[in-house]
N, C-alpha and C. Protein backbone atom coordinates (compact mmCIF):
# COMPACT_ATOMS: atom_id res chain seq x y z
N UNK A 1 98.22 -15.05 -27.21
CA UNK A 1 98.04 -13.75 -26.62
C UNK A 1 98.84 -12.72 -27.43
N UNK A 2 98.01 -11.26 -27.91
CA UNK A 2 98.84 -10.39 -28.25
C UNK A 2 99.97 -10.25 -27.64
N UNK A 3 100.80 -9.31 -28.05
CA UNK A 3 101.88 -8.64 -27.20
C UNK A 3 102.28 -7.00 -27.45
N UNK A 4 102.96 -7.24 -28.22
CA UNK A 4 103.48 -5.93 -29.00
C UNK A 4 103.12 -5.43 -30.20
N UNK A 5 102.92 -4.19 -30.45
CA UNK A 5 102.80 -3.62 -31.52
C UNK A 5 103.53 -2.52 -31.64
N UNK A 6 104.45 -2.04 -32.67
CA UNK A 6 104.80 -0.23 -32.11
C UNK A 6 104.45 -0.01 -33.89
N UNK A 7 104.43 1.68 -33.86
CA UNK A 7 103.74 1.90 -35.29
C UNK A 7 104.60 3.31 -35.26
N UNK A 8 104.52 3.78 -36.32
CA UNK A 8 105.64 5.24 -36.61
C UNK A 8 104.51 6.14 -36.66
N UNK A 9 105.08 7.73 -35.77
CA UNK A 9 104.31 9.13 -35.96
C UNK A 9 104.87 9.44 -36.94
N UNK A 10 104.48 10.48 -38.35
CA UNK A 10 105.10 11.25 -38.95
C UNK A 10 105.20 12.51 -38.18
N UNK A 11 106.22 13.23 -38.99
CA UNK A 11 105.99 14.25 -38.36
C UNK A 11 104.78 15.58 -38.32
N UNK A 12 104.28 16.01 -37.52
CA UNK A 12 103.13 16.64 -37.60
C UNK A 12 102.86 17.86 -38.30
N UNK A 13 104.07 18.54 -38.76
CA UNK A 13 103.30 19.86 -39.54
C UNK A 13 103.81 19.71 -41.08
N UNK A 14 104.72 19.08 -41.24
CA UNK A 14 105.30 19.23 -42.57
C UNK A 14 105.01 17.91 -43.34
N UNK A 15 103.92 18.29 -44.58
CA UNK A 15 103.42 17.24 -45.52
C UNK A 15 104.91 17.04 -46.20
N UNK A 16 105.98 18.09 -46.65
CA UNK A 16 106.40 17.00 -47.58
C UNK A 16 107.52 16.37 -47.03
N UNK A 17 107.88 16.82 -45.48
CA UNK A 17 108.83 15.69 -45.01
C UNK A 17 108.32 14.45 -44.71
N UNK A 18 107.10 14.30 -44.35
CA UNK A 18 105.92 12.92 -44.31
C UNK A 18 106.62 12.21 -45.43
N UNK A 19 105.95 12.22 -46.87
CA UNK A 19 106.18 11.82 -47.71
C UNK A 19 107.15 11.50 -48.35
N UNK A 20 108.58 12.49 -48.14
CA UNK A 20 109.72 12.60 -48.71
C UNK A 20 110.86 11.14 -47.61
N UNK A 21 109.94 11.05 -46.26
CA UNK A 21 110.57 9.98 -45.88
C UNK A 21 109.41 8.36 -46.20
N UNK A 22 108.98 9.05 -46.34
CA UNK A 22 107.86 7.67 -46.28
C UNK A 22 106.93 7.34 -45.07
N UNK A 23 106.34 8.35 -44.53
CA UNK A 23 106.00 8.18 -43.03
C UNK A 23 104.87 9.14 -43.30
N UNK A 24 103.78 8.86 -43.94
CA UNK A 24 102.95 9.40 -44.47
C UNK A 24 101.35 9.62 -43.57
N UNK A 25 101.21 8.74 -43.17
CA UNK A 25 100.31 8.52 -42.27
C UNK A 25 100.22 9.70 -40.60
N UNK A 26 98.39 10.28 -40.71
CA UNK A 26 98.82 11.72 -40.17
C UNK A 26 98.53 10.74 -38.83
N UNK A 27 98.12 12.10 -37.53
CA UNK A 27 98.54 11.52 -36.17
C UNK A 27 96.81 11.11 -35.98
N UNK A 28 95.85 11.32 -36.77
CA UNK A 28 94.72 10.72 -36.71
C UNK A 28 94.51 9.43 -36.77
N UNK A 29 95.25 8.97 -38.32
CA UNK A 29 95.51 7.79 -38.24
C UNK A 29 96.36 6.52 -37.75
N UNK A 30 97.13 7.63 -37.07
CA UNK A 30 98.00 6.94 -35.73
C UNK A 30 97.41 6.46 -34.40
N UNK A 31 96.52 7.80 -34.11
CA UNK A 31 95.73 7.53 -33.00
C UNK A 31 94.64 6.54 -33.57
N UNK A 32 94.15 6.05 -34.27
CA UNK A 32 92.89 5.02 -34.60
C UNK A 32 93.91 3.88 -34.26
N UNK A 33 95.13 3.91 -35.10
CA UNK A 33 95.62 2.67 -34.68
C UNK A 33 96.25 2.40 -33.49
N UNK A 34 96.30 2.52 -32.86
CA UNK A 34 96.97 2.90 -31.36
C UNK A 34 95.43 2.40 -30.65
N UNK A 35 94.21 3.24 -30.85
CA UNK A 35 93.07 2.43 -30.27
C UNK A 35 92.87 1.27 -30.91
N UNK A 36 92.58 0.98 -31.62
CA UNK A 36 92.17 -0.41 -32.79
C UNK A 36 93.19 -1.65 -31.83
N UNK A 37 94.61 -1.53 -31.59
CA UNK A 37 95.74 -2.10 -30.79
C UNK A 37 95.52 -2.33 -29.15
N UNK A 38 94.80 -1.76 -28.80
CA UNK A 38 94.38 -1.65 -27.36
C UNK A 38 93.52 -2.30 -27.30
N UNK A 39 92.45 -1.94 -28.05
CA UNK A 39 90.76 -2.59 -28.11
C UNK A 39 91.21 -3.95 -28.27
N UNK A 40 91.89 -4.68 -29.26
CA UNK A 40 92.31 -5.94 -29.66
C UNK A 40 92.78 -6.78 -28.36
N UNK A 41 93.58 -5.70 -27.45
CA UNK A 41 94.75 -6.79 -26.55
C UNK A 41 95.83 -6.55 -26.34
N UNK A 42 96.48 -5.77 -27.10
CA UNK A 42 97.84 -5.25 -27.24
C UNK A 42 98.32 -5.75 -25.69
N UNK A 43 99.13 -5.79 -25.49
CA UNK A 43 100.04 -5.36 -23.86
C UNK A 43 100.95 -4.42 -24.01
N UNK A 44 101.36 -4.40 -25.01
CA UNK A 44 102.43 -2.41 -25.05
C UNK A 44 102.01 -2.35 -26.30
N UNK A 45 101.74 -1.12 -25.91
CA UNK A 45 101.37 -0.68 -27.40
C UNK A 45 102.49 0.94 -27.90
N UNK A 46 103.70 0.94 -28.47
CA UNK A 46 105.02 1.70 -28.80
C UNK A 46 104.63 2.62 -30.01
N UNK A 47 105.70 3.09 -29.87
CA UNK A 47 105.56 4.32 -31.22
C UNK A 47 107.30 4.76 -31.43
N UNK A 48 107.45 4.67 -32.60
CA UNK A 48 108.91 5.19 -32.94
C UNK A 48 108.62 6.84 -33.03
N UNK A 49 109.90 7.25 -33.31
CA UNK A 49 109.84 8.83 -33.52
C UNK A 49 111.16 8.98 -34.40
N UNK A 50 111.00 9.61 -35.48
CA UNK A 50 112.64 10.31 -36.13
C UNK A 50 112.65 11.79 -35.80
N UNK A 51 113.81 12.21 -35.65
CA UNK A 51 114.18 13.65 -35.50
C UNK A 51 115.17 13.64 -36.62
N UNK A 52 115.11 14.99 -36.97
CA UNK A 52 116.20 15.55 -37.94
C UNK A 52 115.81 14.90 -39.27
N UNK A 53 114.38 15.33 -39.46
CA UNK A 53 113.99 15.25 -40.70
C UNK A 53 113.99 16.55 -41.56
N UNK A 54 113.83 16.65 -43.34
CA UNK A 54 113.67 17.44 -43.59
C UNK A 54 112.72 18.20 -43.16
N UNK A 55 113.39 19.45 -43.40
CA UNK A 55 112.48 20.99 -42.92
C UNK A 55 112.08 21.32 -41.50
N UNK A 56 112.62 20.07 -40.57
CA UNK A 56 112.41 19.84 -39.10
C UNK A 56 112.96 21.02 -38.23
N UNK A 57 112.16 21.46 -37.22
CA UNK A 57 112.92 22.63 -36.43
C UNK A 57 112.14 22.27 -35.29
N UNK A 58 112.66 23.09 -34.19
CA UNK A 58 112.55 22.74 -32.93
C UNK A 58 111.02 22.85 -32.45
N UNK A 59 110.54 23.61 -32.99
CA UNK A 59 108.91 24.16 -32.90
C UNK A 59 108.13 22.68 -32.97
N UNK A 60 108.02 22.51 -34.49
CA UNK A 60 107.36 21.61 -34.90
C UNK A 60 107.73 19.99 -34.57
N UNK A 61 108.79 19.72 -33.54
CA UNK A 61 109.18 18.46 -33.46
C UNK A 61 109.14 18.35 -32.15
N UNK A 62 108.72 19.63 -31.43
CA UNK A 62 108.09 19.51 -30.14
C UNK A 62 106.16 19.53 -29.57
N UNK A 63 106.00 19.77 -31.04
CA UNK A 63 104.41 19.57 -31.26
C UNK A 63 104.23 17.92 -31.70
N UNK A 64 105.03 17.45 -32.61
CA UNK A 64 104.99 15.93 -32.75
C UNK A 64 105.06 15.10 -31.69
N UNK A 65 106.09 15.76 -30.26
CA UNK A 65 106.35 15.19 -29.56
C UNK A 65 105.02 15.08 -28.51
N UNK A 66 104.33 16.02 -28.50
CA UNK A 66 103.65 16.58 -27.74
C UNK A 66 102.14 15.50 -27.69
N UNK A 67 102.31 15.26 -29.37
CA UNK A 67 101.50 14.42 -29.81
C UNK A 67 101.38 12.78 -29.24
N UNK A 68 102.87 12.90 -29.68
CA UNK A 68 102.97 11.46 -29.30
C UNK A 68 102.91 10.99 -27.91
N UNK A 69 102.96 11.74 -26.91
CA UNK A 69 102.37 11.26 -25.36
C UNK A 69 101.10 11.48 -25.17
N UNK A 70 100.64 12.23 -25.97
CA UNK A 70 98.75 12.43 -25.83
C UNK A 70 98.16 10.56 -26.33
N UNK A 71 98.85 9.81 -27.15
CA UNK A 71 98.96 8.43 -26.98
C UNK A 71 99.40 7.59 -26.07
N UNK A 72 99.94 7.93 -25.35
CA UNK A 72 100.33 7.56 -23.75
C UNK A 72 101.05 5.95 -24.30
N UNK A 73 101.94 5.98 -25.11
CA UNK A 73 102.59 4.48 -25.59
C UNK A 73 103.24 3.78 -24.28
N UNK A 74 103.79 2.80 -24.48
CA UNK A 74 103.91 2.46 -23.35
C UNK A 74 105.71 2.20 -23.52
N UNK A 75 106.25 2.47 -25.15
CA UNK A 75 107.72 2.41 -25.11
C UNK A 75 107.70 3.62 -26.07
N UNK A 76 109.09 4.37 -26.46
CA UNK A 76 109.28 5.32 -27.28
C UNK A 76 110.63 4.66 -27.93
N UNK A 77 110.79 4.59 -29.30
CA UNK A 77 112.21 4.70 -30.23
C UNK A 77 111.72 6.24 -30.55
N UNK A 78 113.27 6.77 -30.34
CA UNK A 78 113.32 8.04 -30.40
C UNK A 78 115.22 7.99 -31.47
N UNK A 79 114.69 7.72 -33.02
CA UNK A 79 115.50 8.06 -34.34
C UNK A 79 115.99 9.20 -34.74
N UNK A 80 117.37 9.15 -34.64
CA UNK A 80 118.15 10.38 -35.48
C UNK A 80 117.28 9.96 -37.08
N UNK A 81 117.02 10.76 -37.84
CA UNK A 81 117.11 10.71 -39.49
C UNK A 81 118.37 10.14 -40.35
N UNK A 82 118.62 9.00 -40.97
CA UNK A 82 119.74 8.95 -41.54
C UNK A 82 119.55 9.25 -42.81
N UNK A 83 120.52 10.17 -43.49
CA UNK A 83 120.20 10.66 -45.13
C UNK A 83 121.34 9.64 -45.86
N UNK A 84 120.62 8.80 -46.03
CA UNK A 84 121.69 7.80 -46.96
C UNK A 84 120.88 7.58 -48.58
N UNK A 85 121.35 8.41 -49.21
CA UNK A 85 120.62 8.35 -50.77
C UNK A 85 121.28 7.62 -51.61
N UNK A 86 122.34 6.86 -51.26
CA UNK A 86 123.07 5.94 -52.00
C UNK A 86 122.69 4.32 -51.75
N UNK A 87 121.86 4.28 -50.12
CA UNK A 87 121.09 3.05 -49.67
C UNK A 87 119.54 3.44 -50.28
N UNK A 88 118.97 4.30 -49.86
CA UNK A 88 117.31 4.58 -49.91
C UNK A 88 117.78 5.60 -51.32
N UNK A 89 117.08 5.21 -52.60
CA UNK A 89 117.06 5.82 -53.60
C UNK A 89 115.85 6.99 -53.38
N UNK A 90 114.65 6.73 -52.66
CA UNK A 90 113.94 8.12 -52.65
C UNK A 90 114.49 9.17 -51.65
N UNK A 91 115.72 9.16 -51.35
CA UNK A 91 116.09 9.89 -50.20
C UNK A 91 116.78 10.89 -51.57
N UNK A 92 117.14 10.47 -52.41
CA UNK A 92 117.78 11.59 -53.61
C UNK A 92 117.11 12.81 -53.90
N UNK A 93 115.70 12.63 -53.53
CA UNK A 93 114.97 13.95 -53.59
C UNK A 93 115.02 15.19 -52.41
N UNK A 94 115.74 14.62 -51.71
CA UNK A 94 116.03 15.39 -50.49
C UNK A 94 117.29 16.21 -50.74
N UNK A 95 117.28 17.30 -50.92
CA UNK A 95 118.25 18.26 -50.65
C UNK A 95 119.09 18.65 -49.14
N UNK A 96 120.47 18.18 -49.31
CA UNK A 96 121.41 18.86 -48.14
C UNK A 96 120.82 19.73 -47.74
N UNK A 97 120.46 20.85 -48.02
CA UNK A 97 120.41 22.47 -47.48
C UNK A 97 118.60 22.03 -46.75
N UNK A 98 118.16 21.01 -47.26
CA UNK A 98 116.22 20.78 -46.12
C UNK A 98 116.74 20.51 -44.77
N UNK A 99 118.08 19.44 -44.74
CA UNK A 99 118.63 18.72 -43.56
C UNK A 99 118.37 19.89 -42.47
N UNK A 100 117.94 19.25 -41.12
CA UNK A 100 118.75 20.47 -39.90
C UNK A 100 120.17 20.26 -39.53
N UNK A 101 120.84 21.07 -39.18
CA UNK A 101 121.98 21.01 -39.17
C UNK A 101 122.15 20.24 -37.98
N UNK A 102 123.82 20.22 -37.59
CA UNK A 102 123.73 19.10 -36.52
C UNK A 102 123.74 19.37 -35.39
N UNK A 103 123.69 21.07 -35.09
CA UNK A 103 123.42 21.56 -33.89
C UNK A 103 121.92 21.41 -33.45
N UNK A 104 121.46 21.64 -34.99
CA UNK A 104 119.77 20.96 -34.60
C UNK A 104 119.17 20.23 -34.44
N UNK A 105 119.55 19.01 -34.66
CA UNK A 105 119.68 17.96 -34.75
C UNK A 105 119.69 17.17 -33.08
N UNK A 106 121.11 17.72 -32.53
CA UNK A 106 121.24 18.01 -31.22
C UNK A 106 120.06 18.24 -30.00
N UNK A 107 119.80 19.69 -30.40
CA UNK A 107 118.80 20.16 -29.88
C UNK A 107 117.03 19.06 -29.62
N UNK A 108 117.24 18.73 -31.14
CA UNK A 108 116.27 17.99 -31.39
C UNK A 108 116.08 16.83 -30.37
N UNK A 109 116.74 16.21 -30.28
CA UNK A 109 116.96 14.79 -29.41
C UNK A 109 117.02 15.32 -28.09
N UNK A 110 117.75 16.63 -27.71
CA UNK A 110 117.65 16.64 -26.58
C UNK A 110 116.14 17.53 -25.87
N UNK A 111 115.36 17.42 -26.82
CA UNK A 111 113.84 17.69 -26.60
C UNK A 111 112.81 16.51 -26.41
N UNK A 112 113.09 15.40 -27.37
CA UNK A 112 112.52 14.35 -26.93
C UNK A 112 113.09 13.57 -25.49
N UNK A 113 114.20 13.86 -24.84
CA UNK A 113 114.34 13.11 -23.80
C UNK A 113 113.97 14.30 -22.81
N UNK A 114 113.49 15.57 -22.65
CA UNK A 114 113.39 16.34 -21.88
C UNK A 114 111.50 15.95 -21.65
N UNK A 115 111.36 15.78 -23.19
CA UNK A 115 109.68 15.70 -22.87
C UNK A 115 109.19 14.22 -22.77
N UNK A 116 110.30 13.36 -22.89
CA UNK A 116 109.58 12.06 -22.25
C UNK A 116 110.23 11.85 -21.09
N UNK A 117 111.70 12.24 -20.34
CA UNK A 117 111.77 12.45 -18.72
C UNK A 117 110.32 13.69 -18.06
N UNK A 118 110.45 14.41 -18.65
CA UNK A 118 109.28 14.78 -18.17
C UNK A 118 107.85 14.34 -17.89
N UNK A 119 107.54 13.48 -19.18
CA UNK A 119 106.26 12.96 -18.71
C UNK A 119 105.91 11.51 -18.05
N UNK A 120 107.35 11.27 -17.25
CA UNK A 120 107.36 10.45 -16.48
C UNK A 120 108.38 8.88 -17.04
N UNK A 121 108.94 9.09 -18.38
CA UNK A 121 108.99 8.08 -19.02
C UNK A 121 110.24 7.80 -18.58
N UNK A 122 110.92 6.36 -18.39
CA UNK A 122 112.43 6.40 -17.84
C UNK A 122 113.01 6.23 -19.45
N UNK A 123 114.11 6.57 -19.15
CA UNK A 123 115.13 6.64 -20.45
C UNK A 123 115.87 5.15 -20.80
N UNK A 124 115.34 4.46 -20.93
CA UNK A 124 116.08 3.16 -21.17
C UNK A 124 116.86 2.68 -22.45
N UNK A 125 118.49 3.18 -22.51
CA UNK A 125 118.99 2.97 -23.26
C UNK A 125 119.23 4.25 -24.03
N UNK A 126 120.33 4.85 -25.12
CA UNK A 126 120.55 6.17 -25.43
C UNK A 126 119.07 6.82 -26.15
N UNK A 127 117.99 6.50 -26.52
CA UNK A 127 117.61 6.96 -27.63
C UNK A 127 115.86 5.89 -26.99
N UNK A 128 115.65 5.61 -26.43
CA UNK A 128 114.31 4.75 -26.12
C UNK A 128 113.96 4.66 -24.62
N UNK A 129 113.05 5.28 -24.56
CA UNK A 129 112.11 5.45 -23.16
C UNK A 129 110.47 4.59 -22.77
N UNK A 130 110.58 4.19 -21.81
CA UNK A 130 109.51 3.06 -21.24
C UNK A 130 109.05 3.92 -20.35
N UNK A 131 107.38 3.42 -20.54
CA UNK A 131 106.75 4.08 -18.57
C UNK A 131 107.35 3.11 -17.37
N UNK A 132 107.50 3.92 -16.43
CA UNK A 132 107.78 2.92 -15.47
C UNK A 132 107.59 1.38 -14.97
N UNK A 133 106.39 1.07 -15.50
CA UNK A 133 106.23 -0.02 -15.31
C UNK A 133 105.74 -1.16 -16.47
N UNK A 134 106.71 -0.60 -17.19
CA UNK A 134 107.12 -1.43 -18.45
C UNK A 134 107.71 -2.44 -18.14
N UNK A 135 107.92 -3.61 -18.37
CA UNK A 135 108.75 -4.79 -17.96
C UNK A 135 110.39 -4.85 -18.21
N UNK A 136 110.47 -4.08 -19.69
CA UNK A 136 111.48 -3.22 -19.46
C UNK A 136 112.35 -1.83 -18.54
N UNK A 137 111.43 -1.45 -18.50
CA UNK A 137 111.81 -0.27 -17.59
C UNK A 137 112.20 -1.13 -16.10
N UNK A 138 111.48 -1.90 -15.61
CA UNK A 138 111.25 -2.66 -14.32
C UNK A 138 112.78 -2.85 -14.17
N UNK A 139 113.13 -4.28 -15.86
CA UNK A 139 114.35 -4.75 -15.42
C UNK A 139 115.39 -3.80 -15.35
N UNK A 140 115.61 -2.92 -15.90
CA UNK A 140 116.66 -1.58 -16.13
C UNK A 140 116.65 -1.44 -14.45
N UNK A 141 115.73 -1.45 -13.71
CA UNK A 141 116.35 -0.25 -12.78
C UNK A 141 116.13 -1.53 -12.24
N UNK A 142 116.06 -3.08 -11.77
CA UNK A 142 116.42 -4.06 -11.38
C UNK A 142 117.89 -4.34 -11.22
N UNK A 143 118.64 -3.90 -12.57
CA UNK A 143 119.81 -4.56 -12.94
C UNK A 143 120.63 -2.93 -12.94
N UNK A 144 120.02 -1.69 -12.19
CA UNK A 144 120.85 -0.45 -12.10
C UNK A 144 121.44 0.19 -12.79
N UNK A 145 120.25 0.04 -13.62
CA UNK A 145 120.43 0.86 -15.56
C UNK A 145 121.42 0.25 -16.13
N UNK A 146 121.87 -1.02 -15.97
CA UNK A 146 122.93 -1.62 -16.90
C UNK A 146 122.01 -2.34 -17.80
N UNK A 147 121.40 -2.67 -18.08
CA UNK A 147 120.40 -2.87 -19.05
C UNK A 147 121.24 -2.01 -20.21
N UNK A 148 121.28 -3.03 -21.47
CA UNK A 148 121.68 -2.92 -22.72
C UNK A 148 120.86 -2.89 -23.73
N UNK A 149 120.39 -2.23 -24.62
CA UNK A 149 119.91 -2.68 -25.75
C UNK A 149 120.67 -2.92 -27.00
N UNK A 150 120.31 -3.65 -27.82
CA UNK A 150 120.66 -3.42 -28.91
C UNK A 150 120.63 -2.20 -29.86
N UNK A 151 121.53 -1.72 -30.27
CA UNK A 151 121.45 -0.22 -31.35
C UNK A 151 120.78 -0.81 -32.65
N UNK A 152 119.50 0.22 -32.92
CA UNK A 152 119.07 0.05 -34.18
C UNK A 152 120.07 0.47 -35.53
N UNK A 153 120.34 -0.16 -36.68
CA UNK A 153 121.49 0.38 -37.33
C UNK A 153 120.43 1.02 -38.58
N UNK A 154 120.61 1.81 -38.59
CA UNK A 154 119.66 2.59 -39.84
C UNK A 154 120.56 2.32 -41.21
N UNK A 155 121.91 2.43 -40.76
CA UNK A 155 122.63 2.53 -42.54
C UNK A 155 123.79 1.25 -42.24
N UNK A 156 122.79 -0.23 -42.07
CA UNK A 156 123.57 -1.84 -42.00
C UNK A 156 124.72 -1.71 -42.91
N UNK A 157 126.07 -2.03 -41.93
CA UNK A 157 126.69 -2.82 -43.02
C UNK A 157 126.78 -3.56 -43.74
N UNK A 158 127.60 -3.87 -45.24
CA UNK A 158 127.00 -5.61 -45.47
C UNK A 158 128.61 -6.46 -44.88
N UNK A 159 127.80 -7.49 -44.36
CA UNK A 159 128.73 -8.68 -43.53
C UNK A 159 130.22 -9.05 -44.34
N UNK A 160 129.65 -8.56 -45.85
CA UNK A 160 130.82 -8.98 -46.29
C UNK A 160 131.98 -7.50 -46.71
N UNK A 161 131.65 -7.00 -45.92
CA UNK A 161 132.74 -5.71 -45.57
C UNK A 161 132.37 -4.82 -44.27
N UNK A 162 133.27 -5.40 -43.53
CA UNK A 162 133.41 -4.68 -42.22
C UNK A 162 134.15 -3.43 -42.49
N UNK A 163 133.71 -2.80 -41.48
CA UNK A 163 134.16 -1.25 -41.71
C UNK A 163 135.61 -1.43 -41.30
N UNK A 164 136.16 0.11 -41.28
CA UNK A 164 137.79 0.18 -41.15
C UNK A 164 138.18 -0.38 -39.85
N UNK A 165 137.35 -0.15 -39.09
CA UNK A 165 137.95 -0.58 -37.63
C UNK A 165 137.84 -2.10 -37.20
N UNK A 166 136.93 -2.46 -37.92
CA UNK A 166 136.95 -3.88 -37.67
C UNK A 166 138.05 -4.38 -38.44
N UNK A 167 138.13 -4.17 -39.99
CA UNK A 167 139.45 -4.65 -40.15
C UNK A 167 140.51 -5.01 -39.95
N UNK A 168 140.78 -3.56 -39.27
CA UNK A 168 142.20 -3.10 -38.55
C UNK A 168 141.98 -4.32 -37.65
N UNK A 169 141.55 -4.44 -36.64
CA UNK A 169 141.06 -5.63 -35.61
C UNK A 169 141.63 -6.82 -36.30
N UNK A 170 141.22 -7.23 -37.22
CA UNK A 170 141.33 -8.22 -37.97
C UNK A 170 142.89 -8.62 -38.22
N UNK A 171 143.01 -7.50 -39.22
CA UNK A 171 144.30 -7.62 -39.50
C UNK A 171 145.53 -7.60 -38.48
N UNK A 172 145.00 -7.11 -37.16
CA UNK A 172 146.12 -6.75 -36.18
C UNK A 172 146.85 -7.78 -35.73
């Protein structure tokens, strides 16, 4: 039996932040696949989202958003942008000054949880929202939103160097 599928929106007005992250694919061909996933069997069928991409502003990342419930997914990852051009070598083409700043950034995120509490979606976990009767969503408010997820790490450490604080830990 199917199960899951989730697939990435780009963002909807700006071709070269599409490309400049690698998320190229428009919301046409999102929506085919999103049906193609259903028609098959799917049982949730998800969609990630990044905010605080280049050239991103509040306008246009509330039209992406807008988009992405006209798919009616049945989970949301909802991604800060991480600009790490020292991990992702095509991220070097990205200029500091495209970034939104981090007040916008802010803003940004706090638009996707306004427009997926709004369209009914529970917030499960800092950054990822389920419809209610997601099996996830179910157990969350089973277990009185203590439900944990795991944090996606966009910029992994490697195992063989823990950051400062773990050290310190270490060494203590």
């Amino acid at each position: 039996m199917l199960s899951r599928v989730a697939h990435a929106l780009g963002e909807s007005r700006h071709e070269i932040a599409r490309v400049l992250v690698h998320r190229e694919q428009s919301y046409e061909q999102t929506r085919t696949i999103f049906d193609e996933a259903r028609r098959l069997g799917y049982v949730s069928v998800n969609i990630d989202l990044i905010y605080g991409l280049p050239f991103q502003n509040l306008a246009n990342f509330r039209e992406t958003l807008a988009l992405a419930l006209t798919l009616k997914p049945d989970r949301v990852a909802c991604y800060g942008y991480a600009h790490v051009p020292w991990l992702r070598p095509h991220q070097k083409e990205i200029a500091a000054s495209d970034l939104p700043s981090a007040e916008l950034k802010f803003e940004l995120f706090g638009a996707s949880v306004e427009a997926f509490l709004g369209a009914g979606y529970d917030q499960i976990g800092m950054d990822h929202f389920a419809l209610p009767d997601d099996e996830l969503a179910a157990a969350a408010q089973m277990r009185g939103r203590e439900l944990r997820l795991p944090r996606h790490r966009q910029t992994p450490q490697s195992p063989r160097r823990p950051d400062r604080a773990a050290r310190r830990r270490l060494t203590a």
